[in-house]
C-alpha atoms as a PDB file:
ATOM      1  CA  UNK A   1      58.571  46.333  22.098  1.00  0.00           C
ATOM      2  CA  UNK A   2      61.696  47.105  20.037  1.00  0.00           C
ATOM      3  CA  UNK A   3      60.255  49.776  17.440  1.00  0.00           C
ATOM      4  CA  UNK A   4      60.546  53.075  18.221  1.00  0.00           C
ATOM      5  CA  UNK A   5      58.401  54.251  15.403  1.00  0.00           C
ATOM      6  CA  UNK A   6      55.291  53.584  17.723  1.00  0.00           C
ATOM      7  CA  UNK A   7      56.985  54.897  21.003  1.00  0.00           C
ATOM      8  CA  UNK A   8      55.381  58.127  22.518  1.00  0.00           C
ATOM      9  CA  UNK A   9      58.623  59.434  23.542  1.00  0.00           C
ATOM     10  CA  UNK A  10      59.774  59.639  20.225  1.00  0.00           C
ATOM     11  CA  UNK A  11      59.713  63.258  18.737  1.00  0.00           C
ATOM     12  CA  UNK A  12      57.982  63.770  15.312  1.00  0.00           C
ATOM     13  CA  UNK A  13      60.196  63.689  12.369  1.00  0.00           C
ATOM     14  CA  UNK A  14      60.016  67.535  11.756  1.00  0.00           C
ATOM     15  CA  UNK A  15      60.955  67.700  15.943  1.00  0.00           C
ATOM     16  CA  UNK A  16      59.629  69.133  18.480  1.00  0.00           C
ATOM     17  CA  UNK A  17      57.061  67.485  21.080  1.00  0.00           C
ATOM     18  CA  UNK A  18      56.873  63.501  21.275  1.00  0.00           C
ATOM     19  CA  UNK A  19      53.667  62.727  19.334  1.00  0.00           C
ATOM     20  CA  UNK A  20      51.634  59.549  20.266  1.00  0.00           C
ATOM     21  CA  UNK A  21      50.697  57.180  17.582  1.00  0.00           C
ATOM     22  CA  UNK A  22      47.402  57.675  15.801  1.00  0.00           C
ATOM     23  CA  UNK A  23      44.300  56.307  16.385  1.00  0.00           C
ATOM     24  CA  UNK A  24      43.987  52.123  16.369  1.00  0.00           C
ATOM     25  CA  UNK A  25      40.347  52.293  15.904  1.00  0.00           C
ATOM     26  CA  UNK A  26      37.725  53.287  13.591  1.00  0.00           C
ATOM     27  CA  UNK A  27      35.559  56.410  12.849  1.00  0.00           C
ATOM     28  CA  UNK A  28      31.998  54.681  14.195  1.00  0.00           C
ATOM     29  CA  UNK A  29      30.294  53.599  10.443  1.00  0.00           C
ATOM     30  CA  UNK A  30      32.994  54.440   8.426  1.00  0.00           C
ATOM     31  CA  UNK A  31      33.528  51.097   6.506  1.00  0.00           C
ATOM     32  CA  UNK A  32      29.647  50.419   6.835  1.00  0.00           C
ATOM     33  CA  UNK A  33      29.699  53.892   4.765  1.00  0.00           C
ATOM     34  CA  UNK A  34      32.836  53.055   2.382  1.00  0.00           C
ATOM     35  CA  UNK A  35      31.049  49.486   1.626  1.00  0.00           C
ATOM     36  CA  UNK A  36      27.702  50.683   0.740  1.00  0.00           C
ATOM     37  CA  UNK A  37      29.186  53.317  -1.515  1.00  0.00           C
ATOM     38  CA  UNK A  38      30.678  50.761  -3.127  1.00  0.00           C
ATOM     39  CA  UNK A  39      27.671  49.187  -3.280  1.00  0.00           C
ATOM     40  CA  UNK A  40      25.665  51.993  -4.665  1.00  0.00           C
ATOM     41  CA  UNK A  41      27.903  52.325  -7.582  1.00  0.00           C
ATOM     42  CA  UNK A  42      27.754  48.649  -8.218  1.00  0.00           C
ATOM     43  CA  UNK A  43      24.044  48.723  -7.959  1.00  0.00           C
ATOM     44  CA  UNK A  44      23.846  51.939 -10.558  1.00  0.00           C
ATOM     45  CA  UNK A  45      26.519  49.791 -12.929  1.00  0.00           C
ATOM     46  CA  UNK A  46      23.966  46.525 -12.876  1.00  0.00           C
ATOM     47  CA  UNK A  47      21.014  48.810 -13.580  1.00  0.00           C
ATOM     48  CA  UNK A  48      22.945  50.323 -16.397  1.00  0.00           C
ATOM     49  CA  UNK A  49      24.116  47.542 -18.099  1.00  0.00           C
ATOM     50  CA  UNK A  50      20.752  45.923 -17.919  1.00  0.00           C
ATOM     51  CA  UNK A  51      18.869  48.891 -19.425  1.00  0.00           C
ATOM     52  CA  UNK A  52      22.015  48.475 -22.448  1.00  0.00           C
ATOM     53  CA  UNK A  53      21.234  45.350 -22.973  1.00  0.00           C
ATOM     54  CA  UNK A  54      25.054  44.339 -21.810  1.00  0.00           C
ATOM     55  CA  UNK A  55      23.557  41.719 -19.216  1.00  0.00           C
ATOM     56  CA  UNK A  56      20.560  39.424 -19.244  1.00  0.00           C
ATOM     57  CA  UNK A  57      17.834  39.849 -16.381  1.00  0.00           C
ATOM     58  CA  UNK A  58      19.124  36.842 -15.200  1.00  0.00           C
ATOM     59  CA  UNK A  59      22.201  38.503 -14.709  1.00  0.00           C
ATOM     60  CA  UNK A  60      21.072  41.117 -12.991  1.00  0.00           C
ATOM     61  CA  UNK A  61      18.807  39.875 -10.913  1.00  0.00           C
ATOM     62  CA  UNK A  62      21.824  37.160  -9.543  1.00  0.00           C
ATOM     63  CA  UNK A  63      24.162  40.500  -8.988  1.00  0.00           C
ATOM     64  CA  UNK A  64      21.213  42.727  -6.965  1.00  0.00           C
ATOM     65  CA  UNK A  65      20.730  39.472  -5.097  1.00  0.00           C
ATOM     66  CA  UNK A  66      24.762  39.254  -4.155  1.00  0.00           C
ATOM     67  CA  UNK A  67      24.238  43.116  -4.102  1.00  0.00           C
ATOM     68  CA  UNK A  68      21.681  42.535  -1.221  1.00  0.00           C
ATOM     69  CA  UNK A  69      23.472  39.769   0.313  1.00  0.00           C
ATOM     70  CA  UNK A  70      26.916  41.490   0.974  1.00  0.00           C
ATOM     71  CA  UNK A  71      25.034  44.590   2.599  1.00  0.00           C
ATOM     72  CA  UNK A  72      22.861  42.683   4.674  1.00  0.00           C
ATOM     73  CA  UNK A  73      26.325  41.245   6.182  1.00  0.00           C
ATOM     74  CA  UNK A  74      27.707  44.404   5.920  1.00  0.00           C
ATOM     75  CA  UNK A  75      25.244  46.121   8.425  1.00  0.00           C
ATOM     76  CA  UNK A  76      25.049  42.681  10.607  1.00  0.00           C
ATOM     77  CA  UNK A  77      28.819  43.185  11.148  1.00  0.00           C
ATOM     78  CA  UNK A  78      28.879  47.106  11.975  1.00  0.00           C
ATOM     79  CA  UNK A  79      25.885  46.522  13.969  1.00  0.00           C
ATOM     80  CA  UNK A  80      27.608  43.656  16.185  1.00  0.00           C
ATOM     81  CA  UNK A  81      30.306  46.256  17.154  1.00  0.00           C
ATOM     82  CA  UNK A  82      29.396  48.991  17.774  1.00  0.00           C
ATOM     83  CA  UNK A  83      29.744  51.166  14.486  1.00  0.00           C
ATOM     84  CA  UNK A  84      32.437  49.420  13.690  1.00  0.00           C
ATOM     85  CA  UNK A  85      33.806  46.383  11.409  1.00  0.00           C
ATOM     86  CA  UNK A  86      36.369  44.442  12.303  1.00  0.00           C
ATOM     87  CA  UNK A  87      39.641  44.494   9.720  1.00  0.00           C
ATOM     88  CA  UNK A  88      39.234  41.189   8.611  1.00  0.00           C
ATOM     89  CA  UNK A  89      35.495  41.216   8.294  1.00  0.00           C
ATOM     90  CA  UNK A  90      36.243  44.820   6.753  1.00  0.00           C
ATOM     91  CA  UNK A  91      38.886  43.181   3.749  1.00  0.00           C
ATOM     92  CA  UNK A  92      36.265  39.732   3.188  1.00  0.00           C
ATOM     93  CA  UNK A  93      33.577  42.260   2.943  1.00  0.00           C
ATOM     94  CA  UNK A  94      35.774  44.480   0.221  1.00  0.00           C
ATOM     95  CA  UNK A  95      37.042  41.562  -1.436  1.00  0.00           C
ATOM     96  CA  UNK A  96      33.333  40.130  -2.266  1.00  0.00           C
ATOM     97  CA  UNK A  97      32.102  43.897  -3.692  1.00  0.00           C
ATOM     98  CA  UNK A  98      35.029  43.921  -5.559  1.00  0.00           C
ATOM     99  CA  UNK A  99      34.840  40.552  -7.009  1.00  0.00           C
ATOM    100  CA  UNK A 100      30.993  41.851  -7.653  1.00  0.00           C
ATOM    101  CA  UNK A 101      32.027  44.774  -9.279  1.00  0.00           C
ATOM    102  CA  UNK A 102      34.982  42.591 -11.977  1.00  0.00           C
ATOM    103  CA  UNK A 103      31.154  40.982 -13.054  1.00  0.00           C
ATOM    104  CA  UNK A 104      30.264  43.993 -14.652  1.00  0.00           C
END
C-alpha cells in the first residue's frame, strides 16, 4: 500500500505502542444531526428575517419549502444506511444548506 502513515505497525509519533488508524466510519446519526442543526438555524434565520421585514412571504415560504426539501432527503439518506450518510451524499447535502443559508 506504500504509506506508512496508515500502517498498524507504525508507532505513534510521541512512540510507544503501534496505534491502528482511526475509525473509517461514522458515529450512527451524526451528519443526520450536524444537517438538521444546520437546518434549525436556517429555519430560525428565515423566520427572523420575515418577521423584519428583510424578506417577502414569498421568500420565505420558497426557503421553508427548500428547508423541508433538503431534510426530507436528509433523513431518506441516513435512513437507507443505517444511521449513516454516505460522504458524498453527506457534502451534496451540506453544499445545498449552505447555498440555503448565502439566501439569507
Amino acid at each position: 500500500m506504500g504509506s506508512d502513515h496508515f500502517r498498524s505497525d507504525n508507532p505513534n509519533r510521541f512512540g510507544g505502542e503501534a496505534r491502528e488508524p482511526g475509525p473509517f466510519t461514522y458515529a450512527p446519526n451524526g451528519q443526520l444531526d450536524a444537517i438538521l442543526n444546520d437546518l434549525g438555524d436556517a429555519n430560525a434565520r428565515i423566520a427572523s428575517d420575515r418577521s423584519q421585514g428583510v424578506i417577502t412571504p414569498a421568500q420565505a415560504y420558497s426557503m421553508r419549502l427548500e428547508e423541508r426539501t433538503i431534510r426530507r432527503e436528509a433523513i431518506a439518506d441516513n435512513a437507507m444506511d443505517g444511521g449513516k450518510i454516505p460522504m458524498g451524499q453527506y457534502e451534496q447535502l451540506m453544499a445545498q444548506v449552505e447555498n440555503l443559508q448565502s439566501q439569507l
